[in-house]
Protein backbone atom coordinates (compact mmCIF):
# COMPACT_ATOMS: atom_id res chain seq x y z
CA UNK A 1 330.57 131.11 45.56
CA UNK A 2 329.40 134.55 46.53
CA UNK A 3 325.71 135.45 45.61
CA UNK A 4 324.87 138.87 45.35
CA UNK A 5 321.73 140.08 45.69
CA UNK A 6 320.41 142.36 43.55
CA UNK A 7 318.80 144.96 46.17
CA UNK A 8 318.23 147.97 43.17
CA UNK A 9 317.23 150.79 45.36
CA UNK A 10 314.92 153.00 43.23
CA UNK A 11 315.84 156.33 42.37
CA UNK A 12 315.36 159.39 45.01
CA UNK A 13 313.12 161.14 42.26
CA UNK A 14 310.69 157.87 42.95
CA UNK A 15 310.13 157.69 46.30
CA UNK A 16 309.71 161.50 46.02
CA UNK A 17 307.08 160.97 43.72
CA UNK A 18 305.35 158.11 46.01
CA UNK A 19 305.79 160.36 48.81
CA UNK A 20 304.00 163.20 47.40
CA UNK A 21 301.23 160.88 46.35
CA UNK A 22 300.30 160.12 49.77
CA UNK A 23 300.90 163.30 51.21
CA UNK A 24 298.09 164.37 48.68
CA UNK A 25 295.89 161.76 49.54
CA UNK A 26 296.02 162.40 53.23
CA UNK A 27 295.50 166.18 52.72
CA UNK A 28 292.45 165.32 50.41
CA UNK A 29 291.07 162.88 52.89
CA UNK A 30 291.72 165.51 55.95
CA UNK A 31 290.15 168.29 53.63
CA UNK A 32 287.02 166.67 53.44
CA UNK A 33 287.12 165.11 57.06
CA UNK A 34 284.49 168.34 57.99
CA UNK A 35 283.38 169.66 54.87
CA UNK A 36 279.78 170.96 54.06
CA UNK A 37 277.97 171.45 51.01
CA UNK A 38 275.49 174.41 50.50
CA UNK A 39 272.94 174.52 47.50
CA UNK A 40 271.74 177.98 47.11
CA UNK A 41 268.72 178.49 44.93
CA UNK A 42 268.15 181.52 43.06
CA UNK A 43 264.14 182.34 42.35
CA UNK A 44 262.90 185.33 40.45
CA UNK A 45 259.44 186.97 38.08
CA UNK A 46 259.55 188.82 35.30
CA UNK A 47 256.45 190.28 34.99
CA UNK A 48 255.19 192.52 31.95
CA UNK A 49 254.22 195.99 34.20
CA UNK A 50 251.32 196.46 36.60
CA UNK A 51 248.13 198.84 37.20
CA UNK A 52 246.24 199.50 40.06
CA UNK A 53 242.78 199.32 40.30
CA UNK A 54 241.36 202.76 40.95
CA UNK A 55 240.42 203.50 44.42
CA UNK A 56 236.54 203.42 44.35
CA UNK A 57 236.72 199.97 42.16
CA UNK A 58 238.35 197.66 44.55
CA UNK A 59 235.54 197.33 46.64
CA UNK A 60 232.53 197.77 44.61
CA UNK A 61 228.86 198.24 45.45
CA UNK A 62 226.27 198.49 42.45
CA UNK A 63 222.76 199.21 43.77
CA UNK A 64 220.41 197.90 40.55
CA UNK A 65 217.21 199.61 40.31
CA UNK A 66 214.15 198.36 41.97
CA UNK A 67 211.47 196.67 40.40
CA UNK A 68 208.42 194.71 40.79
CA UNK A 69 208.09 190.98 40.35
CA UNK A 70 205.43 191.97 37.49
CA UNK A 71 208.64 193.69 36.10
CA UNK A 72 210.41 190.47 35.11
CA UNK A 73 210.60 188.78 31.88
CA UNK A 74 209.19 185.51 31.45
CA UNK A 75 211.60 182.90 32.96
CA UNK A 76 215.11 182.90 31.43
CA UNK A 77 215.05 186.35 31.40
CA UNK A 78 216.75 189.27 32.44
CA UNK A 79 215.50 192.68 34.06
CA UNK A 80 216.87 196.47 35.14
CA UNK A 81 220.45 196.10 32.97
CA UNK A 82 222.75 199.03 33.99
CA UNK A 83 226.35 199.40 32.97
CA UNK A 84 228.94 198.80 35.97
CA UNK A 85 232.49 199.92 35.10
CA UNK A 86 236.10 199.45 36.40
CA UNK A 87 239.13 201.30 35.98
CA UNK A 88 242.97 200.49 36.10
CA UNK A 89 244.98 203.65 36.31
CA UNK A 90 248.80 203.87 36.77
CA UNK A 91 249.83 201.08 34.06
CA UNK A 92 253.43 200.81 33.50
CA UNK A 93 254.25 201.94 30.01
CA UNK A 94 254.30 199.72 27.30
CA UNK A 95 251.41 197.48 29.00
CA UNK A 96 248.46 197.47 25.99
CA UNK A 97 245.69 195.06 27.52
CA UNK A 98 243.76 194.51 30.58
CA UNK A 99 242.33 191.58 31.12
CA UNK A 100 240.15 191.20 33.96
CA UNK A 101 238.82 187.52 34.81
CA UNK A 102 234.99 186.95 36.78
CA UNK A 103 234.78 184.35 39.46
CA UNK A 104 232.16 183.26 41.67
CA UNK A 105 229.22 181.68 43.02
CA UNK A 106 226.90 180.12 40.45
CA UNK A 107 223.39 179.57 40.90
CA UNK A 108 222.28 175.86 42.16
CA UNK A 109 219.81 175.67 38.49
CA UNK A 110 221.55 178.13 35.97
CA UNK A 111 225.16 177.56 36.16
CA UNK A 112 225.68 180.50 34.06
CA UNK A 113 223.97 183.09 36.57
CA UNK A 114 225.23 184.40 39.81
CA UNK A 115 223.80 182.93 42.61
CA UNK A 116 221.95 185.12 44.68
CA UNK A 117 221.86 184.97 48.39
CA UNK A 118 219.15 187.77 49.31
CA UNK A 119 215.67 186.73 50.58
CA UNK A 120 213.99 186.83 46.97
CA UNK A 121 212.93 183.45 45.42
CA UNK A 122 213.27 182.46 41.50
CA UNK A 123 216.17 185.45 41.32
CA UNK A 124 219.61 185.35 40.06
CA UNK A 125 222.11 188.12 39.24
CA UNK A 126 222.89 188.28 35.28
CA UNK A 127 226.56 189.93 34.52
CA UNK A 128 226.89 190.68 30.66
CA UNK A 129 229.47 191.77 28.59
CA UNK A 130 229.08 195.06 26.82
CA UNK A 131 227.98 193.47 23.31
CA UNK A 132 225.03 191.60 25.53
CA UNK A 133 227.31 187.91 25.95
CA UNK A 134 226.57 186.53 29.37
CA UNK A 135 229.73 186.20 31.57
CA UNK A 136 229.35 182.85 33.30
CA UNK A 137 229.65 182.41 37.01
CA UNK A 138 230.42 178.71 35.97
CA UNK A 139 233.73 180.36 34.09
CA UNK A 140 231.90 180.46 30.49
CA UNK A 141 232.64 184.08 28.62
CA UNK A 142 234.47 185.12 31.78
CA UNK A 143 237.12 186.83 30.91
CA UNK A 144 237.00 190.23 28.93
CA UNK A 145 239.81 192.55 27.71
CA UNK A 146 240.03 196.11 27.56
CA UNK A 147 242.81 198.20 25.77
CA UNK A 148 245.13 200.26 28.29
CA UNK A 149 245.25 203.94 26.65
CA UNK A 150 247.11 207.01 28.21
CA UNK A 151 248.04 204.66 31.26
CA UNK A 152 244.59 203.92 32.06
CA UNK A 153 242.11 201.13 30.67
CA UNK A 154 238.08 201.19 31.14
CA UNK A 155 236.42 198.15 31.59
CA UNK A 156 232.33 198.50 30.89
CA UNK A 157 229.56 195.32 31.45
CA UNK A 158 225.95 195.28 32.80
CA UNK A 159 224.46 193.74 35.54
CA UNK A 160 220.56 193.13 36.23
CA UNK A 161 218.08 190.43 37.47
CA UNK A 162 217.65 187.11 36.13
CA UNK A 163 214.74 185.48 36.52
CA UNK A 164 215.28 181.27 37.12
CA UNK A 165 213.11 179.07 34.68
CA UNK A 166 210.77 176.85 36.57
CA UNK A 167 210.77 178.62 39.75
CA UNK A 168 208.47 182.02 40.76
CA UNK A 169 209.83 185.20 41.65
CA UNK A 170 208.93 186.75 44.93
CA UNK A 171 210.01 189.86 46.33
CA UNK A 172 212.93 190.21 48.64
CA UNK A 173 216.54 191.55 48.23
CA UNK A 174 219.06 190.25 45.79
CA UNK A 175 222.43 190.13 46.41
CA UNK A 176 225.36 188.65 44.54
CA UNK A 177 229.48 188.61 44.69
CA UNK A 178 231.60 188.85 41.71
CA UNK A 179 235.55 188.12 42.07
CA UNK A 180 237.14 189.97 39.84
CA UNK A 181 241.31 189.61 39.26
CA UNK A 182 243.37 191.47 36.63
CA UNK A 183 246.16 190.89 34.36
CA UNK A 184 247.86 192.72 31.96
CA UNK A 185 249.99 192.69 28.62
């Protein structure tokens, strides 16, 4: 008795197929043998426009008068208010507000007053809006807003001496920074 075996060859389209397969999988493995990747990160603003602040405001000195000690309120009060201004010119057009924000040293007592580091005793440096509100070294009230008009927008407040409850006033030179940063809408 003759056995046959049964040795079915599969079809040429087959081993076509499984050689293709590996092919494929050997170029995917070889394509990656010395690949990279790269992440690129795209940052941008969009801002709302710009001004600048005019020339003579970006470094400002105000000189308040000068007064005698006898000149000062009672304590908690303030002396020698004179309006300070400052200007942003060249505002992009559509821009409608300026807002300009007050930062800076308060005084060691009266958080609200500007700390003054001249020689005189029992003085601080009051900063007040327009309409009278104290703008507060210690960030109370300190931000104020003035319309931008004709590309330009005119910020006015007052500045004077304060004199410190519970402490006497001598004479001496007073002396106080203001930081002052802008925004706009």
């Amino acid at each position: 008795m003759e056995r046959r075996l049964n040795h079915s060859r599969k079809p040429a389209s087959h081993r076509t197929l499984a050689g293709l397969l590996l092919a494929m999988g050997l170029a995917t493995v070889a394509g990656t043998a010395g690949a990279d990747v790269a992440n690129v990160t795209i940052n941008g603003t969009i801002d709302a426009g710009t001004c600048t602040i005019s020339a003579g405001d970006v470094n400002k000195n105000v000189t308040l008068a000068t007064i005698k000690t006898s000149d000062l309120p009672a304590a908690g009060g303030v002396a020698a208010l004179q309006n300070v201004t400052l200007t942003v010119n060249n505002c992009d057009v559509g821009l409608t507000t300026a807002s300009f924000t007050f930062t800076g040293t308060p005084d060691d007592t009266d958080k609200v007053r500007w700390k003054n580091t001249g020689s005189a005793q029992g003085v601080a440096v009051e900063l007040e809006s327009s309409a009278g509100v104290p703008i507060g070294a210690d960030g109370t009230n300190n931000q104020l807003m003035a319309q931008i008009t004709g590309g330009q927008a005119v910020l006015t407040f007052q500045a004077g001496y304060w004199h410190l409850p519970g402490v006497t006033a001598t004479s001496g030179s007073v002396s106080a920074v203001a930081t002052v940063n802008t925004s706009y809408n």
